[in-house]
N, C-alpha and C. Protein backbone atom coordinates (compact mmCIF):
# COMPACT_ATOMS: atom_id res chain seq x y z
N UNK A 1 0.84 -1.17 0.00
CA UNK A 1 0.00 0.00 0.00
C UNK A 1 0.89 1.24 0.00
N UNK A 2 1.06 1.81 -0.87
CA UNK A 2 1.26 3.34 -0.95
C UNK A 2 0.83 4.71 -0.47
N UNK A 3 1.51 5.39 -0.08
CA UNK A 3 0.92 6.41 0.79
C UNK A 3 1.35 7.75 0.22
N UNK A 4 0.47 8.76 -0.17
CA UNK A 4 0.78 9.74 -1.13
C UNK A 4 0.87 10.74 -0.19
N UNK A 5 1.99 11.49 -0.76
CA UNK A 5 2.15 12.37 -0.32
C UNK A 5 1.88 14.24 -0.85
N UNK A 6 2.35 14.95 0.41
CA UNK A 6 2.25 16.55 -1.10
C UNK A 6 3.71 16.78 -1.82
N UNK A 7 3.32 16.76 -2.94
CA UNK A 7 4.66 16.99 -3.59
C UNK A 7 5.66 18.45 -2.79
N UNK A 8 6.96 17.38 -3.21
CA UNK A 8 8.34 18.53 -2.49
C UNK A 8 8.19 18.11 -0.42
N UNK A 9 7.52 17.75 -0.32
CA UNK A 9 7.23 17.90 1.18
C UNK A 9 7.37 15.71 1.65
N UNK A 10 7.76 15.77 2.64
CA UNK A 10 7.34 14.03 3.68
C UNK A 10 7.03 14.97 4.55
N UNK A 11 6.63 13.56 5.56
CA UNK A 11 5.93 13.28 6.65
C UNK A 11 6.82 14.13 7.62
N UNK A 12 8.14 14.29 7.71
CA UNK A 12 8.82 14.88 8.89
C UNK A 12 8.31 16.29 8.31
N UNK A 13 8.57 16.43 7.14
CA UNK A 13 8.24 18.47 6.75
C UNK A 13 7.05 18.57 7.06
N UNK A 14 5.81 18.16 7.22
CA UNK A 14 5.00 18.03 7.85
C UNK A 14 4.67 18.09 9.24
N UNK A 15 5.09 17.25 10.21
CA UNK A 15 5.63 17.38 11.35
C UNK A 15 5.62 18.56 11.65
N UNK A 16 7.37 18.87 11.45
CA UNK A 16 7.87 20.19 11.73
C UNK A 16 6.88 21.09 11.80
N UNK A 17 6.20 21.36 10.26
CA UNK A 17 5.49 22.63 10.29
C UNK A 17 4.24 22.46 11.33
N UNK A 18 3.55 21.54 11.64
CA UNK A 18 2.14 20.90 12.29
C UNK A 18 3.18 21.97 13.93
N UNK A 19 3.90 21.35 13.79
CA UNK A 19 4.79 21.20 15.57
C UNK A 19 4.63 22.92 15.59
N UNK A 20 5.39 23.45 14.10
CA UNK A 20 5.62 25.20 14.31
C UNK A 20 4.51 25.90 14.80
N UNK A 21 3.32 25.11 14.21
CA UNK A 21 2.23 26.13 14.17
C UNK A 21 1.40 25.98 15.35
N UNK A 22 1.38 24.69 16.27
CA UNK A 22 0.74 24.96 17.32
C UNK A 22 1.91 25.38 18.57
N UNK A 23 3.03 25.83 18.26
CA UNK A 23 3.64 26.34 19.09
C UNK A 23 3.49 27.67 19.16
N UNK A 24 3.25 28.13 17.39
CA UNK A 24 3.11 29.84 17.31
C UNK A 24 1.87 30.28 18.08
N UNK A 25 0.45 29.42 18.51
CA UNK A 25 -0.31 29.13 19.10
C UNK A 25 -0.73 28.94 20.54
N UNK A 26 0.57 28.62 21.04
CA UNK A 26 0.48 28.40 22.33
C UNK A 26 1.21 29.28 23.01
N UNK A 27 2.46 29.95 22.62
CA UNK A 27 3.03 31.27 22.83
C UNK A 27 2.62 32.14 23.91
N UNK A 28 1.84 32.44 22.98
CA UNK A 28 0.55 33.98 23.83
C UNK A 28 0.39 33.27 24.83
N UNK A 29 -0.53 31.90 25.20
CA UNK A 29 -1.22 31.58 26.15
C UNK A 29 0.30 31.29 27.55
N UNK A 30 1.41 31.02 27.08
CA UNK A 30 2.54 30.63 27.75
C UNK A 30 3.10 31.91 28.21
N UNK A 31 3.21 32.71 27.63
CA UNK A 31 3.81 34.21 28.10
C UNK A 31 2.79 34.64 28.73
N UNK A 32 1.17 34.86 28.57
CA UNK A 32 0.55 35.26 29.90
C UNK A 32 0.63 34.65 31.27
N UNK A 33 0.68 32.71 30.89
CA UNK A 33 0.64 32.35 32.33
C UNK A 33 1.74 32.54 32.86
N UNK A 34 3.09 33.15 32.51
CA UNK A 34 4.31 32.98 33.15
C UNK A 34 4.43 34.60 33.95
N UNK A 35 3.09 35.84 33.09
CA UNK A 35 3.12 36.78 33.81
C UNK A 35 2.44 36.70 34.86
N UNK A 36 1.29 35.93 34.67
CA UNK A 36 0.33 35.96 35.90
C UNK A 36 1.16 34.97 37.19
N UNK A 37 2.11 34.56 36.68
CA UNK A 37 2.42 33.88 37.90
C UNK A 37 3.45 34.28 38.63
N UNK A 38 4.34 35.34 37.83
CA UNK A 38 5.59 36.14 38.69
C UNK A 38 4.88 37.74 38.55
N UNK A 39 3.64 38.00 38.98
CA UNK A 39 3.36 39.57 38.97
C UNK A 39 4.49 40.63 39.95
N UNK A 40 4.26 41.59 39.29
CA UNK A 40 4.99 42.91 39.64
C UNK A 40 4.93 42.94 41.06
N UNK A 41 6.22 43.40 41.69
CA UNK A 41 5.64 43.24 43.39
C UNK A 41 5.33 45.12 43.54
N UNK A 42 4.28 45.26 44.74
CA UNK A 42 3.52 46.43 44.71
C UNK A 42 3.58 46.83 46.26
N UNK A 43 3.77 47.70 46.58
CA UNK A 43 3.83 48.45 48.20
C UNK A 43 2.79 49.07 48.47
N UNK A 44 2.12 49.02 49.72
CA UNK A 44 1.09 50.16 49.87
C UNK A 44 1.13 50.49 51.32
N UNK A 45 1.28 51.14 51.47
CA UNK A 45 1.76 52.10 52.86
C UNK A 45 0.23 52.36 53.63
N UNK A 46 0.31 51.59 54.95
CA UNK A 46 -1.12 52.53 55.69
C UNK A 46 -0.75 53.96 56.45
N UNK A 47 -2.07 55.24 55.80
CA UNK A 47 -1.57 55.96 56.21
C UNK A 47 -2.32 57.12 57.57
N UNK A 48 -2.34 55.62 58.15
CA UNK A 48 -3.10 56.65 59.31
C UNK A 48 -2.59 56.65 60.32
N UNK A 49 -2.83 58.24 60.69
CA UNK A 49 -1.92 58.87 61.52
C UNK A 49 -0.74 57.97 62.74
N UNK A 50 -1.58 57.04 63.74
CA UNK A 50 -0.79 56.32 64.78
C UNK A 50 -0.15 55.19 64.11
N UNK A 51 -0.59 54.65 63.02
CA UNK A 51 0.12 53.67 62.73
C UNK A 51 1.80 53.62 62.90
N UNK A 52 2.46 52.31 62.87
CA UNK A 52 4.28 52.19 62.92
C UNK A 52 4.15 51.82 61.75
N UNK A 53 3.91 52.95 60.23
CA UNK A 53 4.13 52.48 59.31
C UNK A 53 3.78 51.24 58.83
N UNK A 54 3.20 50.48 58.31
CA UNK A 54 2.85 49.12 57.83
C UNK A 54 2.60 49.21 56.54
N UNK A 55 3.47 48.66 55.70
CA UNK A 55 3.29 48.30 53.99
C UNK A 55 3.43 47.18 53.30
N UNK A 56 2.21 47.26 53.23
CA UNK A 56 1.75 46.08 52.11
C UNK A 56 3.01 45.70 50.60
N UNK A 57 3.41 44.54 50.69
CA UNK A 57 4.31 44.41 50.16
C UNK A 57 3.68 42.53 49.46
N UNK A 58 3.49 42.98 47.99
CA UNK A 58 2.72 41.85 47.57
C UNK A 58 3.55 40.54 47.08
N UNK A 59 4.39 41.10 47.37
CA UNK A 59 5.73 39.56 47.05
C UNK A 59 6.10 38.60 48.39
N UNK A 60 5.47 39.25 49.63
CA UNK A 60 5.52 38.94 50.65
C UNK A 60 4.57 38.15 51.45
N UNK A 61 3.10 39.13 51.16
CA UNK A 61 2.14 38.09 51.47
C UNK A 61 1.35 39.31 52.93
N UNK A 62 0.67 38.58 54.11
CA UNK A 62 0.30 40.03 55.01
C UNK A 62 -0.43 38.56 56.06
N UNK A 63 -0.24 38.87 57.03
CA UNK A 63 -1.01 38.31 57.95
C UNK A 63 -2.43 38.65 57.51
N UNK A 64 -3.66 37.95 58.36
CA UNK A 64 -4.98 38.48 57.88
C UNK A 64 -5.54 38.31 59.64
N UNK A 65 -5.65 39.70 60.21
CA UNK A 65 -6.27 40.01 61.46
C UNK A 65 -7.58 39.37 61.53
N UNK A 66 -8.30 40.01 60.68
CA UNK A 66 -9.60 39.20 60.61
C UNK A 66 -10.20 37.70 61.04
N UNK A 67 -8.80 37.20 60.18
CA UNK A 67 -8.97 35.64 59.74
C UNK A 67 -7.75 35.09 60.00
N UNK A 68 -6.65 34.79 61.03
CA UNK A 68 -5.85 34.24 61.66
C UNK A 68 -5.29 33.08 60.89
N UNK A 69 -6.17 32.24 60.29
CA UNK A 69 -6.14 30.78 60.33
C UNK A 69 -5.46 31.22 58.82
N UNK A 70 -6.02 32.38 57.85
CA UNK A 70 -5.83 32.42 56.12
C UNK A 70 -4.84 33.64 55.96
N UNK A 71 -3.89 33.11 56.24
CA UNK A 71 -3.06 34.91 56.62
C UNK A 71 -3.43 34.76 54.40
N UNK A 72 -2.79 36.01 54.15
CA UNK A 72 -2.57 36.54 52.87
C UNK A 72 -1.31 35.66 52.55
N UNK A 73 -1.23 34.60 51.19
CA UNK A 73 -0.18 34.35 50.04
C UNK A 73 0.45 35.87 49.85
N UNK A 74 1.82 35.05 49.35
CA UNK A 74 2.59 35.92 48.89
C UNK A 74 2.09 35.81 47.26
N UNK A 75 2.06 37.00 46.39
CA UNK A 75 1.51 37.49 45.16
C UNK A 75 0.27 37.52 45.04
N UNK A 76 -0.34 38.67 46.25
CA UNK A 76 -1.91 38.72 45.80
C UNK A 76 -1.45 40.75 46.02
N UNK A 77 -2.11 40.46 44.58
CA UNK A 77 -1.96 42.61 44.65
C UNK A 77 -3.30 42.65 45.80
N UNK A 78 -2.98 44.16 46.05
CA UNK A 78 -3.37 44.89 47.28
C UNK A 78 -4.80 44.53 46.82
N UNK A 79 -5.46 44.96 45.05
CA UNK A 79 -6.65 45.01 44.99
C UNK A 79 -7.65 44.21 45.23
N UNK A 80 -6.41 42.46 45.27
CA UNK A 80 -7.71 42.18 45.13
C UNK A 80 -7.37 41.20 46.96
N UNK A 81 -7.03 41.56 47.58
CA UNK A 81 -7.03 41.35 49.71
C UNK A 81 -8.58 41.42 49.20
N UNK A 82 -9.24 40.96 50.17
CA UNK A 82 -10.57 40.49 50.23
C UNK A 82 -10.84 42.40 51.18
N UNK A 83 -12.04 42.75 50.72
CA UNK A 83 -12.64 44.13 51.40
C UNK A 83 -12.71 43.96 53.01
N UNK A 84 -13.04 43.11 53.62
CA UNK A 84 -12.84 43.31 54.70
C UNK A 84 -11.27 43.05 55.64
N UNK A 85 -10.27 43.27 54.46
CA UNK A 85 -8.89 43.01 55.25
C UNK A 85 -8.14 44.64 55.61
N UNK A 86 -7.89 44.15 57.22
CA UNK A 86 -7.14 45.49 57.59
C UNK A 86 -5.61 45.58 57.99
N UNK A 87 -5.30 46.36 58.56
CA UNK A 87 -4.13 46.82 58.69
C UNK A 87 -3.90 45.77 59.73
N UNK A 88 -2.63 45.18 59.80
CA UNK A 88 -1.91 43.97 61.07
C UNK A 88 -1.63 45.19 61.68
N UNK A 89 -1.21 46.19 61.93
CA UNK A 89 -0.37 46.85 62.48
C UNK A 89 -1.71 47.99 63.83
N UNK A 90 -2.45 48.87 62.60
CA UNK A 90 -3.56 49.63 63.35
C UNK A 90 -4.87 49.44 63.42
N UNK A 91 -5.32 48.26 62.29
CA UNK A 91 -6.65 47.75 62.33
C UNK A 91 -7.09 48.67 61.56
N UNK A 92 -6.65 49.55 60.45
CA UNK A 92 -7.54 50.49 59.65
C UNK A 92 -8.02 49.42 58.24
N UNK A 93 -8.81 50.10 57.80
CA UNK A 93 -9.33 49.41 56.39
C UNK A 93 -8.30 49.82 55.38
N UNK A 94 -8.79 49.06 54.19
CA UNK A 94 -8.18 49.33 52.66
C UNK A 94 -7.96 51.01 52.46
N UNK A 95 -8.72 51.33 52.59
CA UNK A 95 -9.22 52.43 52.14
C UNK A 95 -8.03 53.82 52.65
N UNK A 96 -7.07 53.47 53.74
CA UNK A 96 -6.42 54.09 54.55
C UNK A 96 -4.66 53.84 53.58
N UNK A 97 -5.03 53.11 52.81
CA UNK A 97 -3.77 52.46 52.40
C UNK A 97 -3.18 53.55 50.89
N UNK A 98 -2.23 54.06 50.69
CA UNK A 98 -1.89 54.26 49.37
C UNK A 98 -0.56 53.42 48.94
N UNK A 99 -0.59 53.84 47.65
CA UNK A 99 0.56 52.90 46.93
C UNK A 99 1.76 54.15 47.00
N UNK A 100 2.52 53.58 47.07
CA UNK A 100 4.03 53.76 47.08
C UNK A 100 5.26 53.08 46.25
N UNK A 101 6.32 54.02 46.03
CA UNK A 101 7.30 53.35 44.45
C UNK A 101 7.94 52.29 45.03
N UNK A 102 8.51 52.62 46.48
CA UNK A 102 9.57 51.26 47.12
C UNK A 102 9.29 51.23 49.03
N UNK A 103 9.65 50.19 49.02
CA UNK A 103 9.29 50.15 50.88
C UNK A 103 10.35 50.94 51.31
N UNK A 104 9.86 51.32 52.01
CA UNK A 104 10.42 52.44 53.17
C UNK A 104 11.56 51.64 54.02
């Protein structure tokens, strides 16, 4: 039994190109998951008045006052700490917090 082929081309040139093209394909999806998984690390300073300084530092991670048992992973940006998470330090809310270029 004979097996036809496309002229100028076999089964490996085939291959190859099959292999090129779902790699050119998978790319995109490989370079987003490799951003989503080393994100930018981000500071956020609480800034109310008595506090000893406390900054949120998202490469680090944060205790969770609230919730003892689920402190904060390290690589969760500030935005998305669950709304009811406060300050370890003064007990203030989100809302007390700004962003900052580098930790203090």
């Amino acid at each position: 039994m004979s097996q036809k082929t496309l002229p100028g081309s076999s089964r490996r040139d085939l291959l190859r190109r099959a292999l090129a093209v779902l790699f050119a394909l998978a790319a995109p999806l490989i370079r987003g998951r490799a951003a989503r998984a080393n994100p930018p690390t981000e500071f956020w300073k609480c800034t109310f008045g008595d506090c000893d300084p406390y900054v949120y530092d998202s490469s680090e991670g944060a205790p969770n006052p609230l919730h003892p048992d689920h402190p904060i992973p390290p690589g969760v940006s500030f935005e998305d700490l669950p709304n009811d998470w406060i300050c370890p330090v003064c007990g203030s809310g989100k809302e007390m917090f700004k962003r900052v270029a580098e930790k203090p």
